[in-house]
C-alpha atoms as a PDB file:
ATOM      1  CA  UNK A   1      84.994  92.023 113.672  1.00  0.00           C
ATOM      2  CA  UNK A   2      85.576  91.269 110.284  1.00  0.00           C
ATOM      3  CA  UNK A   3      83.972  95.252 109.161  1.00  0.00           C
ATOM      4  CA  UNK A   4      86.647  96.676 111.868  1.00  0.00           C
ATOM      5  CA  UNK A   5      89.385  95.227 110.283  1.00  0.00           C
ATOM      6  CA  UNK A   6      88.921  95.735 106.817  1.00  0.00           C
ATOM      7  CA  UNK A   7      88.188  99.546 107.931  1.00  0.00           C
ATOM      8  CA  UNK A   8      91.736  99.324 109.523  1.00  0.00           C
ATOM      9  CA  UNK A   9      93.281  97.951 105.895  1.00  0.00           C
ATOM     10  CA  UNK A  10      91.519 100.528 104.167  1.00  0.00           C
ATOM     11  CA  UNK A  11      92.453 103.293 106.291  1.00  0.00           C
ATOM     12  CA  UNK A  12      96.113 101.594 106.175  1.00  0.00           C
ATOM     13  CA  UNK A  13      95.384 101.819 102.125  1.00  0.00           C
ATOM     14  CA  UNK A  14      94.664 105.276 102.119  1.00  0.00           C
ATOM     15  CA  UNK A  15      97.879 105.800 103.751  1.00  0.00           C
ATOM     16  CA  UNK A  16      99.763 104.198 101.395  1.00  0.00           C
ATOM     17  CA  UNK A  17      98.377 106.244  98.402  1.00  0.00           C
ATOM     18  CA  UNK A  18      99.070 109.446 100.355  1.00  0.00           C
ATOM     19  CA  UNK A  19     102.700 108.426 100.249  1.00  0.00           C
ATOM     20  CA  UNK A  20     102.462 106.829  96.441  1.00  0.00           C
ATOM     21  CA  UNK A  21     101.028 110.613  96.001  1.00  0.00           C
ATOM     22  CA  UNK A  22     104.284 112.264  97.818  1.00  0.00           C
ATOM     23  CA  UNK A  23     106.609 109.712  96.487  1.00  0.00           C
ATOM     24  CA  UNK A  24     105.304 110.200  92.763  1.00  0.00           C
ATOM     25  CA  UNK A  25     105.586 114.054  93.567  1.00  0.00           C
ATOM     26  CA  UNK A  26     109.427 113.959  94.978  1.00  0.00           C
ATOM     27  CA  UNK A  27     110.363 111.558  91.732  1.00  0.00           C
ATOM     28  CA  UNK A  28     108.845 114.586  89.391  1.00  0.00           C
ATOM     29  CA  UNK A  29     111.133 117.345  91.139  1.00  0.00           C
ATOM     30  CA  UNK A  30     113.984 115.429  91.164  1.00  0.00           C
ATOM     31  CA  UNK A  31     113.594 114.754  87.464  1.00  0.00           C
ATOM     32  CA  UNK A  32     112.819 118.761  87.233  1.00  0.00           C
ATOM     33  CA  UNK A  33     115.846 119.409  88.943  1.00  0.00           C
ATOM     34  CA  UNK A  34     117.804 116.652  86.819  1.00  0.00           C
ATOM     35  CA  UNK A  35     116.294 118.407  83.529  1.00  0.00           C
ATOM     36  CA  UNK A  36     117.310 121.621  84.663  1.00  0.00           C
ATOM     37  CA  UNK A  37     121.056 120.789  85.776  1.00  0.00           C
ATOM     38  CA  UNK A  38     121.315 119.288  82.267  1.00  0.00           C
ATOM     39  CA  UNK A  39     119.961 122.697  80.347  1.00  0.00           C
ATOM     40  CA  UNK A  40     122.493 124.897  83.118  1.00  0.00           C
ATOM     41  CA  UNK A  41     125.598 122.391  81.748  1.00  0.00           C
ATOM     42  CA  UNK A  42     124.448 122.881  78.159  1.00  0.00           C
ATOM     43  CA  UNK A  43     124.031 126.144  78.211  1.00  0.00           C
ATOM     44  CA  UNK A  44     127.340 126.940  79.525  1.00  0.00           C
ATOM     45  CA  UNK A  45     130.002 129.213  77.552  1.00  0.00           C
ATOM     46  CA  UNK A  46     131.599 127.279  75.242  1.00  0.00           C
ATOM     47  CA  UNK A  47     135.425 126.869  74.775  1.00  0.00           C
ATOM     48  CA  UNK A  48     135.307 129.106  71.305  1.00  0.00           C
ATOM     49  CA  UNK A  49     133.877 132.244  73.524  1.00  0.00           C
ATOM     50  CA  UNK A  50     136.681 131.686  75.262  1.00  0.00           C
ATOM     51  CA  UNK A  51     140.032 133.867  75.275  1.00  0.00           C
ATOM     52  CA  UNK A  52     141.806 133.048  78.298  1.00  0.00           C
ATOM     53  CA  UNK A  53     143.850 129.710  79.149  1.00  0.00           C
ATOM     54  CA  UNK A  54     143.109 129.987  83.023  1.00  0.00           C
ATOM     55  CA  UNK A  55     139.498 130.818  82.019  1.00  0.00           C
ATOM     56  CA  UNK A  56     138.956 127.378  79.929  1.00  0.00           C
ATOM     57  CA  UNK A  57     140.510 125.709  82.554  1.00  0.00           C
ATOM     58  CA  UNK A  58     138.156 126.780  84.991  1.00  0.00           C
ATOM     59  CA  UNK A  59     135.206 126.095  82.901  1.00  0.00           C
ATOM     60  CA  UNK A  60     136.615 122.516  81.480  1.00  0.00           C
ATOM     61  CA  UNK A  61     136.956 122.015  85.902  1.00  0.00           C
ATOM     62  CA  UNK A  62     133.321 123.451  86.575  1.00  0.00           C
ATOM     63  CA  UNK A  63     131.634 121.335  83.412  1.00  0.00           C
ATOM     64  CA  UNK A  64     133.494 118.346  84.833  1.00  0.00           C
ATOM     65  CA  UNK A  65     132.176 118.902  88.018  1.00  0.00           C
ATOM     66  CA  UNK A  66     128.600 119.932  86.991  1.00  0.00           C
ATOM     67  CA  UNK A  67     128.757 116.852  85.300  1.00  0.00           C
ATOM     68  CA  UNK A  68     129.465 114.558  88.083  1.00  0.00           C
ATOM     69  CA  UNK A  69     126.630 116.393  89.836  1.00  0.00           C
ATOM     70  CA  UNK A  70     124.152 115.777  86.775  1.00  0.00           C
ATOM     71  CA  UNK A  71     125.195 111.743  87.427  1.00  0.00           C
ATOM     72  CA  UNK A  72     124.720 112.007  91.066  1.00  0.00           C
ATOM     73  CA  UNK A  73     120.923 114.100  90.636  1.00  0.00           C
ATOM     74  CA  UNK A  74     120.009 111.576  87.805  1.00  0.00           C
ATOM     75  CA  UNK A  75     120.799 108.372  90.388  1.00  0.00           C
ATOM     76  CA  UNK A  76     118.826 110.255  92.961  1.00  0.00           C
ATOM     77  CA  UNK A  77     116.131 110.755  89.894  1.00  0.00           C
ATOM     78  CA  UNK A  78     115.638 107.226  89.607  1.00  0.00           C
ATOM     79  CA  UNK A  79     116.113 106.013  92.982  1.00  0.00           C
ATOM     80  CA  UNK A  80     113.161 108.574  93.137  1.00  0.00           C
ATOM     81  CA  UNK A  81     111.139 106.444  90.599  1.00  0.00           C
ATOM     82  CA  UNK A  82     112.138 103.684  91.353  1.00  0.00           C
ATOM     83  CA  UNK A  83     110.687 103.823  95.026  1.00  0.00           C
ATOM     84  CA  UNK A  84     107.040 105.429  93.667  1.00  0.00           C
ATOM     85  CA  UNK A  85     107.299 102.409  91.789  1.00  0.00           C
ATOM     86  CA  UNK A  86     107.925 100.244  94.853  1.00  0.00           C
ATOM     87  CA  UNK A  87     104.572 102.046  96.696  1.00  0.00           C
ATOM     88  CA  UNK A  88     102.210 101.827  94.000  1.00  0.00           C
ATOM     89  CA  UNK A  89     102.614  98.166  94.092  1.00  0.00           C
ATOM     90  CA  UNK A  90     102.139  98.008  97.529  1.00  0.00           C
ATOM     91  CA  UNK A  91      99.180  99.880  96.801  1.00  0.00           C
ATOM     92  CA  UNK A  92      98.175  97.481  94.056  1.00  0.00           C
ATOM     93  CA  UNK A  93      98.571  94.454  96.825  1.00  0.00           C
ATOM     94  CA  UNK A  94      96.795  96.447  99.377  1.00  0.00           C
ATOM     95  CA  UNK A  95      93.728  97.393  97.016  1.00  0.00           C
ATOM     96  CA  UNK A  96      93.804  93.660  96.157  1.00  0.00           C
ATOM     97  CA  UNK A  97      94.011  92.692  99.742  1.00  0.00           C
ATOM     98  CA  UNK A  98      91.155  94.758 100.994  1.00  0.00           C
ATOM     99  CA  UNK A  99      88.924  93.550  97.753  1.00  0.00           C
ATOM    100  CA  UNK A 100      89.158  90.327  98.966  1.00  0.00           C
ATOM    101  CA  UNK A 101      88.588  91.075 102.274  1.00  0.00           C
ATOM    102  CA  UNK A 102      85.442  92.736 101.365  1.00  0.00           C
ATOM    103  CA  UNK A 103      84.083  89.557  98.951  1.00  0.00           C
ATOM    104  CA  UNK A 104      84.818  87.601 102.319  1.00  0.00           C
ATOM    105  CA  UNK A 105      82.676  90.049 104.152  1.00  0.00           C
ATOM    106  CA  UNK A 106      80.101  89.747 101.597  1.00  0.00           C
ATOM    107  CA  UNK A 107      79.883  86.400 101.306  1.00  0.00           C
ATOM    108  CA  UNK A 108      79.487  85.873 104.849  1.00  0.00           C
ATOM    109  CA  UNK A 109      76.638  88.109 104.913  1.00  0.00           C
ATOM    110  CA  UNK A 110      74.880  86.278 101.895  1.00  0.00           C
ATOM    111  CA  UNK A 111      75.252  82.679 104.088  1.00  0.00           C
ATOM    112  CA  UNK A 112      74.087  84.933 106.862  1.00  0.00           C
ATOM    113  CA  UNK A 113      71.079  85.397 104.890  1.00  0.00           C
ATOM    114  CA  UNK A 114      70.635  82.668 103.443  1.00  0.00           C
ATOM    115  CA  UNK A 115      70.634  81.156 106.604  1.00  0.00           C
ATOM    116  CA  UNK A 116      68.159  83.472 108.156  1.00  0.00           C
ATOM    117  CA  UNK A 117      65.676  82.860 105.574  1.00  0.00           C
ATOM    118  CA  UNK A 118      66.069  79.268 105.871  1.00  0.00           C
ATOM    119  CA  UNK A 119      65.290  79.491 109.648  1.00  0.00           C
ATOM    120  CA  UNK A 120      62.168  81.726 108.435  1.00  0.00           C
ATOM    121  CA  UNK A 121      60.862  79.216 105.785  1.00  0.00           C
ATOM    122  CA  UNK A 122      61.488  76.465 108.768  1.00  0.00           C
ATOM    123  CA  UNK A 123      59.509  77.892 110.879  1.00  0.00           C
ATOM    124  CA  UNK A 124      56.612  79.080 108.612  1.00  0.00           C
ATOM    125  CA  UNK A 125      56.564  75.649 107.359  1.00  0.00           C
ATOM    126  CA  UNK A 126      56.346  74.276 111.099  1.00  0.00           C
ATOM    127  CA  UNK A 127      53.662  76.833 111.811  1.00  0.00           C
ATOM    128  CA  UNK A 128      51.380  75.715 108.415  1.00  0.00           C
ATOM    129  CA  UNK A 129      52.176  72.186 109.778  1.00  0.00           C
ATOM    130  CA  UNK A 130      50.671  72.693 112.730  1.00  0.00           C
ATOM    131  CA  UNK A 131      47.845  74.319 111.515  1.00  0.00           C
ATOM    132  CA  UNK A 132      46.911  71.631 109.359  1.00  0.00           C
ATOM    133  CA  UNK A 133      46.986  69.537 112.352  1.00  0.00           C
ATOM    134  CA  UNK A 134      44.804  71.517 114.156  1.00  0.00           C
ATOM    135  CA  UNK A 135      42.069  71.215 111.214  1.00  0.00           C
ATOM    136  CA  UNK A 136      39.107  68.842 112.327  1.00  0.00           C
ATOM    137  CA  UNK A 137      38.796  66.244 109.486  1.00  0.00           C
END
């Protein structure tokens, strides 16, 4: 019973580190795509390449806004990490969980064991007993 259910935690383990896997994966594009909205602002005409009014205006407007899309992609960035984060300590608890789980299991089969040989010993003991009995004097 015990060997079925720490099958079903480790098989709910593996799980988990598929997603820790995805999660980690998402957190790395959106940092990608965070690093690359940065280099796209920064590499945007500046105001000296400039000539008309209308056409800094527009830029000052579309750096503002790439801006404000820069803050938005780096929250989404670390909410990103932050929730890899979150799975790969459920992963930590879960390895953790299953280790002990396992100890338990092998610890029961050591008493089990021990137990058995016990019984064994027992009855060769009672066995050589009786043979001495049997033994004229």
């Amino acid at each position: 019973m015990l060997k079925k259910y720490l099958q079903t935690q480790q098989d709910n383990f593996d799980l988990m580190r598929s997603r820790f896997s995805q999660l980690q994966q998402l957190a790395e594009q959106e940092q990608q795509r965070s690093s690359l909205l940065s280099q796209h602002i920064n590499g945007m005409e500046s105001s000296e390449q400039m000539a008309c009014s209308l056409s800094l205006q527009n830029l000052s407007g579309l750096k503002g806004l790439m801006h404000d899309m820069a803050a938005q992609q780096q929250l989404r960035s670390e909410a990103a990490v932050q929730e890899a984060n979150r799975q790969q300590q459920a992963c930590n608890k879960q390895a953790a969980y299953n280790l002990a789980i396992a100890q338990l299991l092998e610890q029961r089969q050591q008493r089990q064991l021990l137990k058995q040989q016990r019984q064994e010993q027992k009855l060769q003991d009672e066995i050589a007993m009786q043979m001495l009995q049997r033994l004229p004097l």
